[in-house]
Protein backbone atom coordinates (compact mmCIF):
# COMPACT_ATOMS: atom_id res chain seq x y z
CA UNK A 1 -39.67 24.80 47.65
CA UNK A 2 -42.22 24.81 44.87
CA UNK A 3 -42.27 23.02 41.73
CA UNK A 4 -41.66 26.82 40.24
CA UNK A 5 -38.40 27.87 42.44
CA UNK A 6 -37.13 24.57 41.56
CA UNK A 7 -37.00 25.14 37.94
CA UNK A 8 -35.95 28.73 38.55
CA UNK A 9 -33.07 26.99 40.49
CA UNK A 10 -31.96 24.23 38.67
CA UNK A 11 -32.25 26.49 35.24
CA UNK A 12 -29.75 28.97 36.77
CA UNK A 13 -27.25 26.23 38.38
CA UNK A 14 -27.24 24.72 34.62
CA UNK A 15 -26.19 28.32 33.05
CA UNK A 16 -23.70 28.87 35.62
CA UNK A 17 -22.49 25.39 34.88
CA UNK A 18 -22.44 26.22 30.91
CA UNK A 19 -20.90 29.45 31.55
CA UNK A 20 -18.05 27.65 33.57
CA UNK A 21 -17.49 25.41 31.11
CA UNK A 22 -17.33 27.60 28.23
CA UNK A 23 -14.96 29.92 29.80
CA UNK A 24 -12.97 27.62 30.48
CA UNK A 25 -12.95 26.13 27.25
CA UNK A 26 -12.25 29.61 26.17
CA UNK A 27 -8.95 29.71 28.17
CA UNK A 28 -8.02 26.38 27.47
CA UNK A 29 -7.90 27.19 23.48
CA UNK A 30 -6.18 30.93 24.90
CA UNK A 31 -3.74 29.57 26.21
CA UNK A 32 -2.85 26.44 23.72
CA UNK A 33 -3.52 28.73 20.39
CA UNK A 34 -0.52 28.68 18.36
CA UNK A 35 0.42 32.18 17.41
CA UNK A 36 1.96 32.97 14.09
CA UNK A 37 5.29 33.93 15.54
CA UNK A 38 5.57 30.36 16.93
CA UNK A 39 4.59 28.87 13.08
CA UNK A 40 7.18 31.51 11.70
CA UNK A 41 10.39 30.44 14.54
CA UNK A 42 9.01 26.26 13.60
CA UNK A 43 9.33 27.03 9.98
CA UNK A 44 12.67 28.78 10.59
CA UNK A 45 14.00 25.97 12.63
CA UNK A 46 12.94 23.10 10.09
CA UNK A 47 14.71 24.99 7.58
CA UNK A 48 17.81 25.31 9.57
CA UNK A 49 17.90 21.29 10.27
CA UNK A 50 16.97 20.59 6.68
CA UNK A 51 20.89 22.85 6.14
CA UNK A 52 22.26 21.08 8.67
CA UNK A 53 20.98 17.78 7.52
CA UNK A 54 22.61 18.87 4.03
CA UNK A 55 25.98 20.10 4.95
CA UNK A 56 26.29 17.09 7.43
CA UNK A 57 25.91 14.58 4.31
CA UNK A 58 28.31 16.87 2.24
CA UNK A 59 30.51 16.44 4.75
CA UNK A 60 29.90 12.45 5.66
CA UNK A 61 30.44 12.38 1.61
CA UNK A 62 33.88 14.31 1.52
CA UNK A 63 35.16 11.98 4.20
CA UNK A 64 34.34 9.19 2.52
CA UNK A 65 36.03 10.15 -0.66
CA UNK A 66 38.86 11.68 0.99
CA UNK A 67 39.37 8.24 3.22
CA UNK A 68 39.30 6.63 0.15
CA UNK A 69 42.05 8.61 -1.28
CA UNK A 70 44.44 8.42 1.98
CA UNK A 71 43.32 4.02 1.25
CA UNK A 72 44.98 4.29 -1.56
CA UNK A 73 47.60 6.31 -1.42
CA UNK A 74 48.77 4.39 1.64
CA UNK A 75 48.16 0.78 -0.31
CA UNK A 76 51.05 2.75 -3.04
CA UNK A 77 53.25 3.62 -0.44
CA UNK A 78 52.67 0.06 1.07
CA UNK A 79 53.75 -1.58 -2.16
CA UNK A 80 56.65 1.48 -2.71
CA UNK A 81 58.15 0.36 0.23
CA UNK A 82 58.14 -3.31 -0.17
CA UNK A 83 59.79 -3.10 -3.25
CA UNK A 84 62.36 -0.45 -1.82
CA UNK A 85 62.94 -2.81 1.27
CA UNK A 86 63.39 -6.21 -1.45
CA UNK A 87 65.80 -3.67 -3.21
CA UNK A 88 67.93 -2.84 -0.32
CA UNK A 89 67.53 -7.05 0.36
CA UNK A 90 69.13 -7.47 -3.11
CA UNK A 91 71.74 -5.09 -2.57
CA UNK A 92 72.97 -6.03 -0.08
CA UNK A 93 73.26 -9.97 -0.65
CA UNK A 94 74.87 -8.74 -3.78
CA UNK A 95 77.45 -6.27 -1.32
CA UNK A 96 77.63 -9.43 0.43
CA UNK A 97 78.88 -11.89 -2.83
CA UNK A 98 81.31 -9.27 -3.85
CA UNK A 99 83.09 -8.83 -0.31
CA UNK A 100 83.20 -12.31 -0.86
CA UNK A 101 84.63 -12.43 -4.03
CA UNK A 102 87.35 -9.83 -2.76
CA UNK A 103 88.35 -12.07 -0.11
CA UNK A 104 89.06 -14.80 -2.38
CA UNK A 105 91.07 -13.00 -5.06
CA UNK A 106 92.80 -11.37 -2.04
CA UNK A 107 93.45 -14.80 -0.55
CA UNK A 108 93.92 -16.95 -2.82
């Protein structure tokens, strides 16, 4: 092989090897190109989450409040109910003193 065919050779292995590699760099960035559609449905879908991400802290707000409600409505009914039950305690040691007291007029 002469010094000429060598050259010849080795120039057209490197262009085939250039060639090669830029097409497949050329598929590469093909096939991993983002296309606008996929932007548009990303855009969409952040969008949606940001919503989501909204109405779940209305809603993580409204339970809070209304928990805080129920807290203290039950805390009143807590205390209603103590006082009820030391009223009906009252009454009926003072049931108690007068059956007592009717026993001893009737007896004595």
């Amino acid at each position: 092989m002469s010094r000429t065919e060598f050259i010849i050779v080795t120039a057209i292995i490197l262009f085939v090897t250039f060639a090669t590699g830029w097409f497949a760099n050329w598929l590469v960035h093909r096939f991993t190109r983002v296309r606008q559609s996929d932007v548009a449905d990303l855009d969409r879908m952040s969008q949606e989450l940001h919503e989501a991400e909204e109405t779940r802290d209305q809603a993580i707000t409204y339970l809070q409040q209304r928990e805080a409600e129920l807290t203290s409505q039950l805390s009143q009914t807590e205390a209603e109910l103590r006082a009820a039950m030391d009223g009906l305690r009252e009454a009926r040691h003072e049931a108690e003193e007068l059956r007592s007291y009717v026993e001893r007029i009737q007896q004595g």
